[in-house]
N, C-alpha and C. Protein backbone atom coordinates (compact mmCIF):
# COMPACT_ATOMS: atom_id res chain seq x y z
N UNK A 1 0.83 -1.18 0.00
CA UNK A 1 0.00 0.00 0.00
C UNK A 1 0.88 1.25 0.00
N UNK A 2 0.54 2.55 -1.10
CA UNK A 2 1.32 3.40 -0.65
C UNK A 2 0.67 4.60 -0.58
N UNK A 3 0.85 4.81 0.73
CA UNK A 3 0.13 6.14 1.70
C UNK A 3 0.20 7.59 0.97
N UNK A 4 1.06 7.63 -0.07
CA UNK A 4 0.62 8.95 -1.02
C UNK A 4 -0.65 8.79 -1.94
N UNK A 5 -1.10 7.45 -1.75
CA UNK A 5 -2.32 7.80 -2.93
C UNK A 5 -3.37 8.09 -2.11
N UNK A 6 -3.46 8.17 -0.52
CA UNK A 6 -4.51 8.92 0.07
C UNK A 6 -4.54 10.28 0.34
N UNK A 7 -3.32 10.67 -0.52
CA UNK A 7 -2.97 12.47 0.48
C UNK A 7 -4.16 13.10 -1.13
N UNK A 8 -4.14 14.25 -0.79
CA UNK A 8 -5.25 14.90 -1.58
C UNK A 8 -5.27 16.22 -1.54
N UNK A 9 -5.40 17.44 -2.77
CA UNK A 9 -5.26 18.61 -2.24
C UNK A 9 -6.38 19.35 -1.53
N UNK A 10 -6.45 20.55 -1.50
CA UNK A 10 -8.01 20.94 -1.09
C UNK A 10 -8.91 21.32 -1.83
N UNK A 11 -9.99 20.51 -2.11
CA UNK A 11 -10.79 20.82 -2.59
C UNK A 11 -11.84 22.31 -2.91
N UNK A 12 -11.35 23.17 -2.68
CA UNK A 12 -11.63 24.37 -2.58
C UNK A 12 -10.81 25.51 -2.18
N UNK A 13 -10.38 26.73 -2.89
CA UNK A 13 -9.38 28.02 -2.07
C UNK A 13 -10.63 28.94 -1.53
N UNK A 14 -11.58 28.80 -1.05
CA UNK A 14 -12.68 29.16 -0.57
C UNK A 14 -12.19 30.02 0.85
N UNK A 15 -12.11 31.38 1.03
CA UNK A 15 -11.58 32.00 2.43
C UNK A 15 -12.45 32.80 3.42
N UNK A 16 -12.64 33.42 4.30
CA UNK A 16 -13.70 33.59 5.18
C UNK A 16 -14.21 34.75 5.21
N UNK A 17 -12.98 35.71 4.86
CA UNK A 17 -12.98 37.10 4.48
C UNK A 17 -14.37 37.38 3.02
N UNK A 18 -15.40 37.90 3.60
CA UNK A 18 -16.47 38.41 2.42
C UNK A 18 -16.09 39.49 1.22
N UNK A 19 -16.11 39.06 -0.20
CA UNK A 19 -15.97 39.77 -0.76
C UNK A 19 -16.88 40.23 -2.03
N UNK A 20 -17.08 41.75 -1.92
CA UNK A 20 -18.38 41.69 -2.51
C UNK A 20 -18.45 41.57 -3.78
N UNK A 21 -17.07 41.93 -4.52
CA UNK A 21 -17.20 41.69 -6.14
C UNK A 21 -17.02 40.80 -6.50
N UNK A 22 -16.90 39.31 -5.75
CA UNK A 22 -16.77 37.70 -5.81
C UNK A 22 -18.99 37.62 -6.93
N UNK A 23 -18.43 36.28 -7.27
CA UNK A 23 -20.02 36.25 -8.32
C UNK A 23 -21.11 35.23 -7.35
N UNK A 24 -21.86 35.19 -7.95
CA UNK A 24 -22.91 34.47 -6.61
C UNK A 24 -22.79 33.06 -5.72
N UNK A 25 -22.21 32.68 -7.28
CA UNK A 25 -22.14 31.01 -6.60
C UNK A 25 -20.65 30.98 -5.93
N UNK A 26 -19.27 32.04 -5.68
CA UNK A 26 -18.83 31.94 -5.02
C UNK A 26 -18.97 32.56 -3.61
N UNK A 27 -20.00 33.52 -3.89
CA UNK A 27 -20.71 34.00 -2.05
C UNK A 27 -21.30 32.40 -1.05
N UNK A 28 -22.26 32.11 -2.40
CA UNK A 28 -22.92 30.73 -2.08
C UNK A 28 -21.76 29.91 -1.15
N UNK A 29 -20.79 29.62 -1.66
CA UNK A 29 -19.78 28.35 -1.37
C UNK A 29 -19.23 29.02 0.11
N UNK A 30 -19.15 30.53 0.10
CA UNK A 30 -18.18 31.08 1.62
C UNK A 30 -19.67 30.76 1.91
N UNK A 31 -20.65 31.05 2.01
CA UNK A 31 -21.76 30.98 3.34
C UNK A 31 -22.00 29.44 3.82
N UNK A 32 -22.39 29.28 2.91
CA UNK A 32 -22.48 27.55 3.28
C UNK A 32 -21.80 26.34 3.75
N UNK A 33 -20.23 27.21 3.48
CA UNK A 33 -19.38 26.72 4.46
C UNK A 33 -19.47 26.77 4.91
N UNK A 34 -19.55 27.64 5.63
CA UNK A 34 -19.22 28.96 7.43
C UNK A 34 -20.62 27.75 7.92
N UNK A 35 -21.75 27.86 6.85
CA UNK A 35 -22.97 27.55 8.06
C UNK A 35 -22.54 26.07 8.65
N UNK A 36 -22.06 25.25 7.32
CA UNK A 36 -21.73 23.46 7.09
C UNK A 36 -21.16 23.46 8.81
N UNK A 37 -19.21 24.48 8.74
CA UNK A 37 -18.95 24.14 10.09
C UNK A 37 -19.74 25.00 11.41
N UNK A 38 -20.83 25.12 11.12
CA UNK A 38 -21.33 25.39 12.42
C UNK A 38 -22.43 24.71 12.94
N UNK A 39 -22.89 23.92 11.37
CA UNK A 39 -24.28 22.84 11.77
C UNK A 39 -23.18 21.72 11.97
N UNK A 40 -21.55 21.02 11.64
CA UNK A 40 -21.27 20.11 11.93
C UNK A 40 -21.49 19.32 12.93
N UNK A 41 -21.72 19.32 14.21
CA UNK A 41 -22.40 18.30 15.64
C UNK A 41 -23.48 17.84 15.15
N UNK A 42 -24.52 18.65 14.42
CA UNK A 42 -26.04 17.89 13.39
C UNK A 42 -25.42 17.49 12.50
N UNK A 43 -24.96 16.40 12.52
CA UNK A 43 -24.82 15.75 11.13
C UNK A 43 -25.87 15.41 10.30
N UNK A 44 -26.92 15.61 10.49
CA UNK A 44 -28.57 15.44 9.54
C UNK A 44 -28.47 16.60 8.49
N UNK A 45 -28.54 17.45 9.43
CA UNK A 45 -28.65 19.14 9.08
C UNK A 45 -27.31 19.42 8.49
N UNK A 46 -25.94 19.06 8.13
CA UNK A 46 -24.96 19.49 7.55
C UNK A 46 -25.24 18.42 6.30
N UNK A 47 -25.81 17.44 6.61
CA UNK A 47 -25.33 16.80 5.46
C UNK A 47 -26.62 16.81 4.27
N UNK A 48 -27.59 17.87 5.23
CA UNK A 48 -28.68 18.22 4.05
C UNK A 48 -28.31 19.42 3.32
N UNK A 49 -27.51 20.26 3.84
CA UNK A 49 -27.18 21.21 3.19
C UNK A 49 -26.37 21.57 2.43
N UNK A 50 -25.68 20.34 2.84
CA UNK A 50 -24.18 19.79 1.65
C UNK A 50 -25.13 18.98 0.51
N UNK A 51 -26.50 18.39 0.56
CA UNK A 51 -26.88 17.62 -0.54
C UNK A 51 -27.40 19.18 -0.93
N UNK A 52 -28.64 19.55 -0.69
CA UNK A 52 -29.27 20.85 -1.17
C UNK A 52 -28.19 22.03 -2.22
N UNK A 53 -26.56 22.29 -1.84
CA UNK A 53 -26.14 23.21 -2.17
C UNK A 53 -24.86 22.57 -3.38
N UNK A 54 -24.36 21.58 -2.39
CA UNK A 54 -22.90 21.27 -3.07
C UNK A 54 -21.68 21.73 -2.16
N UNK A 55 -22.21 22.31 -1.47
CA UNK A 55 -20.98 22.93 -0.64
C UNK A 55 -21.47 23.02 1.01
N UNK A 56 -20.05 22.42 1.90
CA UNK A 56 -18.44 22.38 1.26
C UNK A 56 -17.87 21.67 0.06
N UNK A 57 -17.41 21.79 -0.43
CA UNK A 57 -16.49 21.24 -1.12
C UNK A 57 -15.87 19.93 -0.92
N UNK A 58 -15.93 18.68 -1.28
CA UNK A 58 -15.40 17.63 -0.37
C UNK A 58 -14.26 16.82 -1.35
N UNK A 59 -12.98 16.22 -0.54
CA UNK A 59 -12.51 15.77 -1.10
C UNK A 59 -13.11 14.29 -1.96
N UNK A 60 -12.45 13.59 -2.95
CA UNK A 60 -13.05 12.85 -3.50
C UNK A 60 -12.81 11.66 -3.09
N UNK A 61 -13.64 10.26 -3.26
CA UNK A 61 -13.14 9.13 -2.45
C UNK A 61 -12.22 8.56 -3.11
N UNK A 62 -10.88 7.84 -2.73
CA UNK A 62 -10.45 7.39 -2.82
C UNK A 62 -10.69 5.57 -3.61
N UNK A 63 -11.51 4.89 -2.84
CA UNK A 63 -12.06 3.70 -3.47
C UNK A 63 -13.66 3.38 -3.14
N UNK A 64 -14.50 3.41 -4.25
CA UNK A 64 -16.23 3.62 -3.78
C UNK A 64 -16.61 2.11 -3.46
N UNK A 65 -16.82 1.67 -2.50
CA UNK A 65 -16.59 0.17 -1.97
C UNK A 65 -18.25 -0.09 -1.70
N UNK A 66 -19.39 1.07 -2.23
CA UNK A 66 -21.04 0.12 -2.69
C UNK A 66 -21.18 0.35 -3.41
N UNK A 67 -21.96 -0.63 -3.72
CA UNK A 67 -22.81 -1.10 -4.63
C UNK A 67 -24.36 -0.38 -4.71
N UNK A 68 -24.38 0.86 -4.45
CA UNK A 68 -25.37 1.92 -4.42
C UNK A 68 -25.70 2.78 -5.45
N UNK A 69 -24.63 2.62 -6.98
CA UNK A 69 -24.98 3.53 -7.90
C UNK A 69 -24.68 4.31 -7.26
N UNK A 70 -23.47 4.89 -6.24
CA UNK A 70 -23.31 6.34 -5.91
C UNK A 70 -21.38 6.37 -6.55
N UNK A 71 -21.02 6.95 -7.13
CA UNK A 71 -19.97 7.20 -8.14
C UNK A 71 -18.74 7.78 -7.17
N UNK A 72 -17.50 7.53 -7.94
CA UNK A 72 -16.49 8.34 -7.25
C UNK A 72 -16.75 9.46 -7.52
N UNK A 73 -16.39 10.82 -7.47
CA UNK A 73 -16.54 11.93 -7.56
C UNK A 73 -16.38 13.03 -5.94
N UNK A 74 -16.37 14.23 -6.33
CA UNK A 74 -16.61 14.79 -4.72
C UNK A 74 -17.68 14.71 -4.06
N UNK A 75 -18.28 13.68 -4.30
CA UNK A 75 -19.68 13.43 -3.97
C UNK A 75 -20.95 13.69 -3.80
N UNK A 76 -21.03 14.91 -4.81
CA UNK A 76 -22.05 15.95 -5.02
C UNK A 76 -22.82 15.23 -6.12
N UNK A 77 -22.45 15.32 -7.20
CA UNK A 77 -22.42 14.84 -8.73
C UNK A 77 -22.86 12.94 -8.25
N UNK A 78 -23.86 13.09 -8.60
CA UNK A 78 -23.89 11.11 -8.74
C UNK A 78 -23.70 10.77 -7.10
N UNK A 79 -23.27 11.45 -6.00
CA UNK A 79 -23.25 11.11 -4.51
C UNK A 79 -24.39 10.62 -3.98
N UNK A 80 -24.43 10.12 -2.81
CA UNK A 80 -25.48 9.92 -2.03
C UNK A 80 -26.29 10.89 -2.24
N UNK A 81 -27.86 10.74 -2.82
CA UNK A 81 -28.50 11.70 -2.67
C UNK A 81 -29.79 11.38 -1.81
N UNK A 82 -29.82 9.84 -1.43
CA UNK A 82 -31.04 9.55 -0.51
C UNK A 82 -30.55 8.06 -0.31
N UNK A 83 -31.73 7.65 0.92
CA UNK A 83 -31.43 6.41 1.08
C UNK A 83 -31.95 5.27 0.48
N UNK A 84 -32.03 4.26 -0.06
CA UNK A 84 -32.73 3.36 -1.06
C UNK A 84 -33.91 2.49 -0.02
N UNK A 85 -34.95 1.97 -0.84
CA UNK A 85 -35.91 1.76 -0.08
C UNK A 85 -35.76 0.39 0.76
N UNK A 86 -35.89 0.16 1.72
CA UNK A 86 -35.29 -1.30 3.04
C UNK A 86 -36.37 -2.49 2.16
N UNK A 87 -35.16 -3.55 2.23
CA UNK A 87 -35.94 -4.93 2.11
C UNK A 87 -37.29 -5.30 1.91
N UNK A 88 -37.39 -4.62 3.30
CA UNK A 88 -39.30 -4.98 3.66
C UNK A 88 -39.97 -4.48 3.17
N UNK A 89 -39.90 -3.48 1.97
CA UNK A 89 -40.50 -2.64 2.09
C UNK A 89 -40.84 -3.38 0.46
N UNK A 90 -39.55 -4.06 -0.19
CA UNK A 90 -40.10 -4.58 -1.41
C UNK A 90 -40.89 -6.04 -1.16
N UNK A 91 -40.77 -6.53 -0.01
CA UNK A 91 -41.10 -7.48 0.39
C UNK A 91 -42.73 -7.70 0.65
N UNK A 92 -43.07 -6.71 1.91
CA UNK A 92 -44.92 -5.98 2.19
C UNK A 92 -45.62 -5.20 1.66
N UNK A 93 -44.72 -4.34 0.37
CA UNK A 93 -45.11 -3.68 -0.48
C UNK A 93 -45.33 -3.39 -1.66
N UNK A 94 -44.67 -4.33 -2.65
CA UNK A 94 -43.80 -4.63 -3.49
C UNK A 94 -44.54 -3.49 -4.80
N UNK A 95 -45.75 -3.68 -4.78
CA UNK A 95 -46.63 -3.38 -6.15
C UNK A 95 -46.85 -1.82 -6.41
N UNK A 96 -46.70 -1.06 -4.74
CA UNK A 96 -46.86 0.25 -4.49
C UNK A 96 -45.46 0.94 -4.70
N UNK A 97 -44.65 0.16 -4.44
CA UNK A 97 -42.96 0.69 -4.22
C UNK A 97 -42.51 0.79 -5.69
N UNK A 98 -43.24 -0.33 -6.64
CA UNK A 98 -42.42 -0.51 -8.08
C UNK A 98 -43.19 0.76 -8.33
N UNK A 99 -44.13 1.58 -8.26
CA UNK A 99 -45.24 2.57 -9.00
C UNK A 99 -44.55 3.81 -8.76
N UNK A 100 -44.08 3.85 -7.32
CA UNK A 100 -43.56 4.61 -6.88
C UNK A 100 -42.25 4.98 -7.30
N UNK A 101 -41.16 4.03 -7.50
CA UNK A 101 -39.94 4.05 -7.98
C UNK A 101 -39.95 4.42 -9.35
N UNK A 102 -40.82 4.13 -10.40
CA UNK A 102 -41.26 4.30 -11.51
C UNK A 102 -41.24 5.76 -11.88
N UNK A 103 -42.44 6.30 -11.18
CA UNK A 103 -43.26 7.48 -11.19
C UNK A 103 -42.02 8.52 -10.69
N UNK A 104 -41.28 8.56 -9.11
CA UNK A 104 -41.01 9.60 -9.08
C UNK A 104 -39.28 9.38 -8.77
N UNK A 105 -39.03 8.38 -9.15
CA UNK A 105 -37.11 7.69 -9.35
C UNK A 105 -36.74 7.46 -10.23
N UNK A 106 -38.05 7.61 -12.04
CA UNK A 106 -37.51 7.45 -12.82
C UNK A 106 -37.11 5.74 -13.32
N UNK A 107 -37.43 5.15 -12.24
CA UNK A 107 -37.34 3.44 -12.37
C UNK A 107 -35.72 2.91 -11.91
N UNK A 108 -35.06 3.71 -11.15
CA UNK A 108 -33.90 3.12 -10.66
C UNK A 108 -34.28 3.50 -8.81
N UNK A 109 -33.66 2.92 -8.02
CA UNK A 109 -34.04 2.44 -6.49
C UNK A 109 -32.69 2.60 -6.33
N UNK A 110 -31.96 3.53 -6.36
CA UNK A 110 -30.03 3.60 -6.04
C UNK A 110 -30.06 5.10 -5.10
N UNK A 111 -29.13 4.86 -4.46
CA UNK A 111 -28.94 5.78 -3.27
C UNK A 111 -28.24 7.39 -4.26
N UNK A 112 -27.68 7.27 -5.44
CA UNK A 112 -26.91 8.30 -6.42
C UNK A 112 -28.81 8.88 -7.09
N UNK A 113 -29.99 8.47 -7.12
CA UNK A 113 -30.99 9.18 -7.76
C UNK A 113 -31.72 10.47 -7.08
N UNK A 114 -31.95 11.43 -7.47
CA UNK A 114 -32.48 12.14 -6.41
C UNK A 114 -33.70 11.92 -6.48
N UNK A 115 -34.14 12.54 -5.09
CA UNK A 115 -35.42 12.10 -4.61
C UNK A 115 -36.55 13.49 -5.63
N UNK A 116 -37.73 13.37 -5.56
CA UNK A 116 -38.34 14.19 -6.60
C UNK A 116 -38.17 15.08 -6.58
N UNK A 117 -38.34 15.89 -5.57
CA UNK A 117 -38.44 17.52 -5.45
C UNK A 117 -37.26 18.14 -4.90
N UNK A 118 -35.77 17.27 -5.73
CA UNK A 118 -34.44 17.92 -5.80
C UNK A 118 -34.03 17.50 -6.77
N UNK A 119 -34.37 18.03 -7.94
CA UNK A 119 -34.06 18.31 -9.32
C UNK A 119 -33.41 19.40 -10.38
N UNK A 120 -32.26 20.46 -9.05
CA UNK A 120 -31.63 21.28 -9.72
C UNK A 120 -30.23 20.66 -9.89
N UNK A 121 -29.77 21.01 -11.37
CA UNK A 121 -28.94 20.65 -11.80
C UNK A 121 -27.81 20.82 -10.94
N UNK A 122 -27.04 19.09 -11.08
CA UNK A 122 -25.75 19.15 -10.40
C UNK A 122 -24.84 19.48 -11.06
């Protein structure tokens, strides 16, 4: 194994200092940082706002080890965007879940699809 293929640069020169002639989507990236490390202890709440925005910025994975349809990348793009539906649910449900997966997943059940009503372009 060699321990340089985990080092990584930073994914962002993103700094704290506000600047106003910066363009929107780089205001976007300083706020949503700042908020990311201050919701970090909610990990629910940081990691909805990292799906909702894109930012922080995250480094990229190294080796994608499921089988979730969720892609290498910084994990925005093709990342986790929800959780896939539990066992039981194709099991006690099966006929409502396929209608459902159909109708508003597009017909794939992978943790990389977004859920309906987050459909702005990644």
């Amino acid at each position: 194994m060699n321990p340089d293929e985990y080092n990584a640069t930073a994914p962002s020169n993103i700094t704290v200092a506000w600047n106003e002639s910066d363009d929107e989507e780089v205001k976007l990236e300083r706020i949503i940082t700042q908020k990311y490390l201050a919701l970090y202890p909610n990990g629910q709440e940081a990691w909805s706002e990292w799906r909702r925005t894109g930012y922080p910025r995250q480094v990229p994975v190294v080796k994608n080890l499921t089988n979730a349809g969720v892609k290498t990348s910084d994990g925005y793009k093709d990342g986790v965007r929800r959780f896939t539906y539990p066992r039981s649910e194709y099991q006690q449900n099966n006929e409502n879940l396929q209608k459902a997966i159909q109708q508003h997943l597009g017909g794939i059940d992978n943790a990389s699809v977004n859920v309906w009503w987050d459909k702005k372009n990644k």
